[in-house]
C-alpha atoms as a PDB file:
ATOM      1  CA  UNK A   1      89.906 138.785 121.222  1.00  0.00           C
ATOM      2  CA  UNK A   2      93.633 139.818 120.971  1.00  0.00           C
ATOM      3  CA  UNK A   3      94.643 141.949 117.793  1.00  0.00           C
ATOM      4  CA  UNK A   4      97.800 142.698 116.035  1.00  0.00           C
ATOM      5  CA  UNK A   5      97.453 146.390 116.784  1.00  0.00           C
ATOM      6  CA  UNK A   6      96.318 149.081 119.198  1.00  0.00           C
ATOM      7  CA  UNK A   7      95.645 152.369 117.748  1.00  0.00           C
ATOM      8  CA  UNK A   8      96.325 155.040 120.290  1.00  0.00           C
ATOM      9  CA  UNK A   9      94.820 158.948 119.532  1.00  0.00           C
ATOM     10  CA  UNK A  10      93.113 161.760 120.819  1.00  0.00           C
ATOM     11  CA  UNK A  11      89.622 162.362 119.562  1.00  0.00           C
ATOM     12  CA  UNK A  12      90.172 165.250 117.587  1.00  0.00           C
ATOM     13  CA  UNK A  13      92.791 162.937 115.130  1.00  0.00           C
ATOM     14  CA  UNK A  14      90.272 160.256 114.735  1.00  0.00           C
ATOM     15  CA  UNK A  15      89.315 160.792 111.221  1.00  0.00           C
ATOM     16  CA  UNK A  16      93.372 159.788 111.299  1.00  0.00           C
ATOM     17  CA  UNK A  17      92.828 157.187 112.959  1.00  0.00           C
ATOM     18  CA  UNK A  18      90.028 155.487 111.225  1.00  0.00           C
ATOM     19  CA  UNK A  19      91.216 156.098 108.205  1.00  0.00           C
ATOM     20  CA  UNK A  20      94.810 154.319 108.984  1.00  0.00           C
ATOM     21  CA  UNK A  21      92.538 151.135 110.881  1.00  0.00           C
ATOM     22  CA  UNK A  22      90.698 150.827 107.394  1.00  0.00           C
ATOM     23  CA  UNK A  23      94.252 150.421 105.300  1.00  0.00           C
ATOM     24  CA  UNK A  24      95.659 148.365 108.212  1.00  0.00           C
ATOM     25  CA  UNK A  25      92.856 145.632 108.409  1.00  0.00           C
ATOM     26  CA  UNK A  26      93.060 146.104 104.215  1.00  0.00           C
ATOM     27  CA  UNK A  27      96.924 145.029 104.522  1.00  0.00           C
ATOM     28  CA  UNK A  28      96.073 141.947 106.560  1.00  0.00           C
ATOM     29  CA  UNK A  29      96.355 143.012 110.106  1.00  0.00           C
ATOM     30  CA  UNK A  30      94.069 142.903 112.999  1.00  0.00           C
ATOM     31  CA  UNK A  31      93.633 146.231 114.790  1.00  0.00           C
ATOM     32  CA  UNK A  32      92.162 147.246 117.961  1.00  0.00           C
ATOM     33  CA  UNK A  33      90.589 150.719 117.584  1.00  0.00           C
ATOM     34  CA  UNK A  34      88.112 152.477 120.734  1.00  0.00           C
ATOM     35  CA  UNK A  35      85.265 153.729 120.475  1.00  0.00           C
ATOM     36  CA  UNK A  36      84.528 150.792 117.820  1.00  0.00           C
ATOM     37  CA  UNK A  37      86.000 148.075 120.148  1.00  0.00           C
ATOM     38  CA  UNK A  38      84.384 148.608 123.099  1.00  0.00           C
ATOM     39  CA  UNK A  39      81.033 146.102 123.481  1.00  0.00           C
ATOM     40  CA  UNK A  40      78.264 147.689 125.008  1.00  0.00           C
ATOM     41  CA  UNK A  41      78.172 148.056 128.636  1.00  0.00           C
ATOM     42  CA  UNK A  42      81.641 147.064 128.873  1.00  0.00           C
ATOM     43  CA  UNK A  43      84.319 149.322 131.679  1.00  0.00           C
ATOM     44  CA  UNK A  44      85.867 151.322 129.581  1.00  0.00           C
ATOM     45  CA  UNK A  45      89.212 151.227 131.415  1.00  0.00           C
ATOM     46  CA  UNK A  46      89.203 147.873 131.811  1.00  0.00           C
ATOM     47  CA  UNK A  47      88.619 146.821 128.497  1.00  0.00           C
ATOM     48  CA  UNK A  48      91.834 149.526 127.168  1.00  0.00           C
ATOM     49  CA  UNK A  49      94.137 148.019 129.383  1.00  0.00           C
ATOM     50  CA  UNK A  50      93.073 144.551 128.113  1.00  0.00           C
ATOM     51  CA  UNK A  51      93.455 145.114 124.749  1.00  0.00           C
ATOM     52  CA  UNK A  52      96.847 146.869 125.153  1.00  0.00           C
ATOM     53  CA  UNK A  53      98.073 143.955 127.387  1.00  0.00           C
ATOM     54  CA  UNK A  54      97.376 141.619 124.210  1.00  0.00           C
ATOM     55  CA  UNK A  55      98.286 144.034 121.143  1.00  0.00           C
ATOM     56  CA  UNK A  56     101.678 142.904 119.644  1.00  0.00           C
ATOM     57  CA  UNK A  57     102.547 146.796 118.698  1.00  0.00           C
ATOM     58  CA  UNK A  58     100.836 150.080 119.670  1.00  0.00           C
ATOM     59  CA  UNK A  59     100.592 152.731 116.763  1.00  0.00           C
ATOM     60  CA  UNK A  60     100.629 156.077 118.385  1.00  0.00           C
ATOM     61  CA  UNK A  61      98.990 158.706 116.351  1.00  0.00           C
ATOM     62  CA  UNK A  62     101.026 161.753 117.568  1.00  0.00           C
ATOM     63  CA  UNK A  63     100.099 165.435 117.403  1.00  0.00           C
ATOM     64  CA  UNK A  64      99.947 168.169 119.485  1.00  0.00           C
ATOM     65  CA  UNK A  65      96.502 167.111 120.580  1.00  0.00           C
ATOM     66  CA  UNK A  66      97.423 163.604 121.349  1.00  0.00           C
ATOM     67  CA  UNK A  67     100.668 165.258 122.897  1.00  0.00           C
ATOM     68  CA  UNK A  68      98.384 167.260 125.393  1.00  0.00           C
ATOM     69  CA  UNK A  69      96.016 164.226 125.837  1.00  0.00           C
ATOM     70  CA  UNK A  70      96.139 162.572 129.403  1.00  0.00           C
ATOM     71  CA  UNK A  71      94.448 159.424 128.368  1.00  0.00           C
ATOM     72  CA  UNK A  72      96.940 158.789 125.581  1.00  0.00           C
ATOM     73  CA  UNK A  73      99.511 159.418 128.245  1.00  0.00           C
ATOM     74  CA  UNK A  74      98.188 156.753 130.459  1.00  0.00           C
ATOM     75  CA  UNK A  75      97.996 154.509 127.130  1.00  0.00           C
ATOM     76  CA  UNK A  76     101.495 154.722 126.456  1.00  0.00           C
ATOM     77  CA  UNK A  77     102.348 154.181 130.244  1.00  0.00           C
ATOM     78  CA  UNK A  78     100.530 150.800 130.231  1.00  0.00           C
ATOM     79  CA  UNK A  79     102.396 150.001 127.015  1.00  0.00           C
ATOM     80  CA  UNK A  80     105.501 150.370 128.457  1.00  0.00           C
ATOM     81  CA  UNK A  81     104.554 148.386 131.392  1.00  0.00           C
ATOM     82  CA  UNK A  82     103.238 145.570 129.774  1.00  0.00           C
ATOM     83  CA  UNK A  83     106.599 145.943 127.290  1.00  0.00           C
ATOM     84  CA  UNK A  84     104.443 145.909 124.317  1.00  0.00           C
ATOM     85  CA  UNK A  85     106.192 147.898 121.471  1.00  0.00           C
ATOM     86  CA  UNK A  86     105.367 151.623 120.499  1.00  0.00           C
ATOM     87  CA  UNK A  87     105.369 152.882 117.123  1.00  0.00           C
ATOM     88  CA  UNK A  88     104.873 156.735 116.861  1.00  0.00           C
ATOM     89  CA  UNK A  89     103.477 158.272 114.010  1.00  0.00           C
ATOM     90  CA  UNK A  90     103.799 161.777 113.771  1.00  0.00           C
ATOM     91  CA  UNK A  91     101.307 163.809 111.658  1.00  0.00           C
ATOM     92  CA  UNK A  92     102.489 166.927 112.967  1.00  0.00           C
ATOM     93  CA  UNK A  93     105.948 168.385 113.333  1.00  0.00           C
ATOM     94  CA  UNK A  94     105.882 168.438 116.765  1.00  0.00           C
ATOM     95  CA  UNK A  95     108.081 167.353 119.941  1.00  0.00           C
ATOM     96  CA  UNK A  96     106.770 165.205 122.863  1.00  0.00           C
ATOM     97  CA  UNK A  97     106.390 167.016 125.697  1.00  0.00           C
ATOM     98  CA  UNK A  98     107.959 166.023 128.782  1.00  0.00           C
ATOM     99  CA  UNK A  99     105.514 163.966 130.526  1.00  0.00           C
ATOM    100  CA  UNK A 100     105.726 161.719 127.104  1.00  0.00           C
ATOM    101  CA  UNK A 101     109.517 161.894 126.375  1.00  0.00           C
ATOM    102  CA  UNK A 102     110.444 159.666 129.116  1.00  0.00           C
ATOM    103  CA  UNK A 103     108.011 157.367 127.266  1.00  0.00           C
ATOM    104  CA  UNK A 104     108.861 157.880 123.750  1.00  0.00           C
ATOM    105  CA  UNK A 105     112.923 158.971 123.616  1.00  0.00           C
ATOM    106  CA  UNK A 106     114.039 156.071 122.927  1.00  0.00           C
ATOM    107  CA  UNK A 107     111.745 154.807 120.023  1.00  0.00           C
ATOM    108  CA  UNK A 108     111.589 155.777 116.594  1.00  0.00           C
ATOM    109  CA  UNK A 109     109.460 157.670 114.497  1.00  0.00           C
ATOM    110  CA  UNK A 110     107.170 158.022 111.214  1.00  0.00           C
ATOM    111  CA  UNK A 111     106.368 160.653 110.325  1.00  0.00           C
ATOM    112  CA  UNK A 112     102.353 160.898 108.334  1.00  0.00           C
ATOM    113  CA  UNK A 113     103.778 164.028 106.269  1.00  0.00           C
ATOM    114  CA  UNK A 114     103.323 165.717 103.955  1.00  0.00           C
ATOM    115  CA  UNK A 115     100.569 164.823 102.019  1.00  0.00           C
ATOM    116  CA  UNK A 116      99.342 162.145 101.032  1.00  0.00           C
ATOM    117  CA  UNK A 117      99.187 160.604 104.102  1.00  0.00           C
ATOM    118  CA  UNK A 118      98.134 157.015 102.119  1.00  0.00           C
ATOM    119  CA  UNK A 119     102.007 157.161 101.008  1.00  0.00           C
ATOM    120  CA  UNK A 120     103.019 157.221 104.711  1.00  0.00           C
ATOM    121  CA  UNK A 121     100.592 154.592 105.335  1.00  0.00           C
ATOM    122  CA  UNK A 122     102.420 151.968 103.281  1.00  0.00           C
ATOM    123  CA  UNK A 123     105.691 152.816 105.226  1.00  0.00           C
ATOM    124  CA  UNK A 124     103.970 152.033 108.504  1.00  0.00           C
ATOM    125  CA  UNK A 125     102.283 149.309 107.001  1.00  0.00           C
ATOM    126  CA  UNK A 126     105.860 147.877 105.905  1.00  0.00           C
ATOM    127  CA  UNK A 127     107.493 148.789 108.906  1.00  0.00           C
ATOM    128  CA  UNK A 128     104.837 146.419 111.449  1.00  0.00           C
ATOM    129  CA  UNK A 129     105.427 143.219 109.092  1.00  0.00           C
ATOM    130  CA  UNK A 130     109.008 143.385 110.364  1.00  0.00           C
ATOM    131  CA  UNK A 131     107.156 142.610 114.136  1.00  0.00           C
ATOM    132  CA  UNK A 132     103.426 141.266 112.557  1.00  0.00           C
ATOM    133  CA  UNK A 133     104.145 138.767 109.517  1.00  0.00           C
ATOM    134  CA  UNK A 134     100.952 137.734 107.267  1.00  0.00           C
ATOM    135  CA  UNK A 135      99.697 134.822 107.184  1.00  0.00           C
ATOM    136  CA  UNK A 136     101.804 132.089 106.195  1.00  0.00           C
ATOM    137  CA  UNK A 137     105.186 134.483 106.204  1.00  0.00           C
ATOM    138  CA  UNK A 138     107.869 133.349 107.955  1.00  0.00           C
ATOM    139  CA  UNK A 139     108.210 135.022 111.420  1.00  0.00           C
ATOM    140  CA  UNK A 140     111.651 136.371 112.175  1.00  0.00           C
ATOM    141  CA  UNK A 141     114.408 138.413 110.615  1.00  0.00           C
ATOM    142  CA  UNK A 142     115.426 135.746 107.889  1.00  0.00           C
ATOM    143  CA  UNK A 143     111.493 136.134 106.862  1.00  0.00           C
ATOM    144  CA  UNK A 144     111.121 139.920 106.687  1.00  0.00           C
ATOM    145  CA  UNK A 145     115.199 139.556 105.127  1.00  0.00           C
ATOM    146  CA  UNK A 146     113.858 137.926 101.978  1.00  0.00           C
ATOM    147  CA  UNK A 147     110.658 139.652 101.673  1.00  0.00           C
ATOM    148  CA  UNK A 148     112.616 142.493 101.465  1.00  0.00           C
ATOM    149  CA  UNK A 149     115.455 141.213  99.418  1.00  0.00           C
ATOM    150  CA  UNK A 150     112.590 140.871  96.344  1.00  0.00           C
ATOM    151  CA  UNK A 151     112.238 144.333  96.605  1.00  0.00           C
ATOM    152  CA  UNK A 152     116.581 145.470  96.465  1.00  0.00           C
ATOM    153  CA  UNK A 153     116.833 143.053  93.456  1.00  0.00           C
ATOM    154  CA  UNK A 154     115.505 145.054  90.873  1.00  0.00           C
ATOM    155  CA  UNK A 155     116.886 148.835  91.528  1.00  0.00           C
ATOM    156  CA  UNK A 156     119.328 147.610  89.143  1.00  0.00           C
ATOM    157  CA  UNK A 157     122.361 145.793  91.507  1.00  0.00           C
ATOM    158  CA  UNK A 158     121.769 142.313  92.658  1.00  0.00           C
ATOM    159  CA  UNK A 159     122.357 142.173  96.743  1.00  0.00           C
ATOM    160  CA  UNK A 160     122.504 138.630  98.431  1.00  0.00           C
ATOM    161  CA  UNK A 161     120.124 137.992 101.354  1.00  0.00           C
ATOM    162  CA  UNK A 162     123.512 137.860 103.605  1.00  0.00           C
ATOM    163  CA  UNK A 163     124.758 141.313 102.204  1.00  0.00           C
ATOM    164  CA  UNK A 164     121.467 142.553 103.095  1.00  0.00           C
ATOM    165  CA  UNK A 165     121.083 140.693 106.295  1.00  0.00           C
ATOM    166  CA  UNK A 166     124.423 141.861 107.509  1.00  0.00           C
ATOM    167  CA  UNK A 167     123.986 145.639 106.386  1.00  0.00           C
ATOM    168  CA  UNK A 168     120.293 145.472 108.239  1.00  0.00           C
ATOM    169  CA  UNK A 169     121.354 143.935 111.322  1.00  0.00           C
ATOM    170  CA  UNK A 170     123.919 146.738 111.950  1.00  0.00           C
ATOM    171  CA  UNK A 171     121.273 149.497 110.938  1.00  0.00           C
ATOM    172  CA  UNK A 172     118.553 148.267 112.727  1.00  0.00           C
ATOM    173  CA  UNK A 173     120.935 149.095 116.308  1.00  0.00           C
ATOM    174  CA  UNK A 174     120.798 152.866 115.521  1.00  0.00           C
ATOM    175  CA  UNK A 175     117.448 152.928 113.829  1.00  0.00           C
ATOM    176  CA  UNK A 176     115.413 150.200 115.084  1.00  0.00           C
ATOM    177  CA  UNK A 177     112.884 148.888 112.512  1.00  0.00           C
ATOM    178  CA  UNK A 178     113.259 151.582 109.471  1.00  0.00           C
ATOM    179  CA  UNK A 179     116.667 149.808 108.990  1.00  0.00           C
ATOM    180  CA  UNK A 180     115.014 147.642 106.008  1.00  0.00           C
ATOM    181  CA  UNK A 181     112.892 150.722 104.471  1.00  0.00           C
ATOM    182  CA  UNK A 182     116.001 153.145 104.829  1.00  0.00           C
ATOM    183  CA  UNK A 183     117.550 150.250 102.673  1.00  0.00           C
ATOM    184  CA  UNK A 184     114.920 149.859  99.873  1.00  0.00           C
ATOM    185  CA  UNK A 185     114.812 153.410  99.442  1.00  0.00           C
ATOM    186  CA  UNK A 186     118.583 154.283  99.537  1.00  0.00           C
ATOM    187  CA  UNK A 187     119.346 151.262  97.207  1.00  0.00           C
ATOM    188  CA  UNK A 188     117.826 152.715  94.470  1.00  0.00           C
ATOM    189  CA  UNK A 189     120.320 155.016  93.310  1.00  0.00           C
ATOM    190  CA  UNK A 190     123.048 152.712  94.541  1.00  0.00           C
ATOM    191  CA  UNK A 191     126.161 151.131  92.340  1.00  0.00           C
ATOM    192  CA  UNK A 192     126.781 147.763  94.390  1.00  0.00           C
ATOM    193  CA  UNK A 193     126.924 147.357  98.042  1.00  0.00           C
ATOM    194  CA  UNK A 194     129.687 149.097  99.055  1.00  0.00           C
ATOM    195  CA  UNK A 195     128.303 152.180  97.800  1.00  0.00           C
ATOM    196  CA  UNK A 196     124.855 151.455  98.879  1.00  0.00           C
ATOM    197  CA  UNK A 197     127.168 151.414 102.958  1.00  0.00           C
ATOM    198  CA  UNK A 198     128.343 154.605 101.705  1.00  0.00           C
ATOM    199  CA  UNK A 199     124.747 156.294 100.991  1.00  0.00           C
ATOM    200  CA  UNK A 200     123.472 154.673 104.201  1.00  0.00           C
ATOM    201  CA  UNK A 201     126.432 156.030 106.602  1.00  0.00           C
ATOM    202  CA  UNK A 202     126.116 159.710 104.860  1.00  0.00           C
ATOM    203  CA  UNK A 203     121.908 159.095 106.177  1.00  0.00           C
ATOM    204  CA  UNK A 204     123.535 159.156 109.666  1.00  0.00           C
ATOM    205  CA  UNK A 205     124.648 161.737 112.349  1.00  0.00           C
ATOM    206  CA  UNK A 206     128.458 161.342 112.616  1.00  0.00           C
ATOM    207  CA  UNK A 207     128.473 159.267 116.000  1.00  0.00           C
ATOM    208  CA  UNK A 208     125.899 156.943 114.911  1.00  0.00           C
ATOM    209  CA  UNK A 209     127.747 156.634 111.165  1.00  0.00           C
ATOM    210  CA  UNK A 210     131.014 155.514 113.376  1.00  0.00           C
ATOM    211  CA  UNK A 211     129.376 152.955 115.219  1.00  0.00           C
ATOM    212  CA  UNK A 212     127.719 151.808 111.574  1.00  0.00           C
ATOM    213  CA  UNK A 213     130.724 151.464 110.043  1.00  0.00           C
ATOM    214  CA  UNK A 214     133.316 150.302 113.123  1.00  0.00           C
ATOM    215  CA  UNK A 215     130.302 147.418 113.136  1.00  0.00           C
ATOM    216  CA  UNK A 216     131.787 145.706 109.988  1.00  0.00           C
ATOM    217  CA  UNK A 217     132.162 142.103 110.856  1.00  0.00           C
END
């Protein structure tokens, strides 16, 4: 049976790893975790690769275990083949190494730290229902827009679902899907919106602020 998610770790972060399924499946989500997943008798391989072929994101649990791991290597490889999206969360400070940067460069991170990891949880948790509604939530952008837009409302400025939409959109092509939580969390010390553009350009390194702000329509 397809699920939302594929968890992807080494064995020696699996206490991470079960313990992120278990608030995942809590939030609504369907999650796709091995040993647990694997029927009896069942090629191991075989049943991986299927389950990664049908996930709609793959959570990476990244360490420097995970980093070092060959079979989380060939994990993300088949992700990347079968274009299903990574999400990396880091519960280290650590780098991928090379035979995982080609891989991983160009997507963005979470970081799990510091403690509690629970708090990162939620972020990550946010972050998929951008890609993995709940039931009975509106699919695309204009969905995850107004879900969102309940939250801006009441740090104290009212923001319409276009200012958000608009601010978003432009985010999301430098930062991918932590636009909208970069948002929530900046907006609450924020005036109005054009000082909530100001705090969110200062978040940025000075090429990618340009190309936020040139991107004004």
């Amino acid at each position: 049976m397809a699920r939302d998610i594929f968890i992807s770790y080494s064995q020696p972060d699996r206490d991470c790893a079960s313990e992120l399924t278990q608030h995942l499946e809590a939030s609504g989500f369907t999650v796709w975790i091995a040993p647990r997943d694997v029927p009896p008798a069942a090629e191991w391989a075989a049943e991986i690769i299927d389950a990664i072929s049908e996930a709609k994101v793959m959570v990476l649990i990244f360490s420097s275990s995970s980093n070092a791991s060959p079979q989380v290597r060939r994990e993300v490889e088949r992700a990347v083949h079968k274009d299903v999206r990574i999400l990396p969360f880091r519960i280290e400070d650590v780098l991928p190494a090379r035979s995982l940067e080609y891989f991983l460069s160009a997507q963005h991170w979470l970081d799990g730290f510091p403690s509690p990891r629970e708090l990162h949880y939620e972020r990550l948790s946010a972050c998929l229902r951008q890609w993995i509604p709940a039931p009975g939530q509106s699919s695309g952008p204009e969905g995850a827009t107004a879900s969102a837009q309940q939250r801006v409302v009441i740090h104290g400025f009212r923001l319409s679902t276009e200012q958000r939409r608009e601010l978003e959109t432009r985010l999301a092509r430098i930062l991918g899907p932590i636009a909208g939580l970069l948002i929530d969390r900046i907006a609450i010390g924020a005036a109005d919106c054009a000082d909530l553009e100001r705090r969110l350009a200062a978040e940025l390194d000075t090429d990618d602020r340009q190309r936020f702000l040139q991107a004004r329509p």
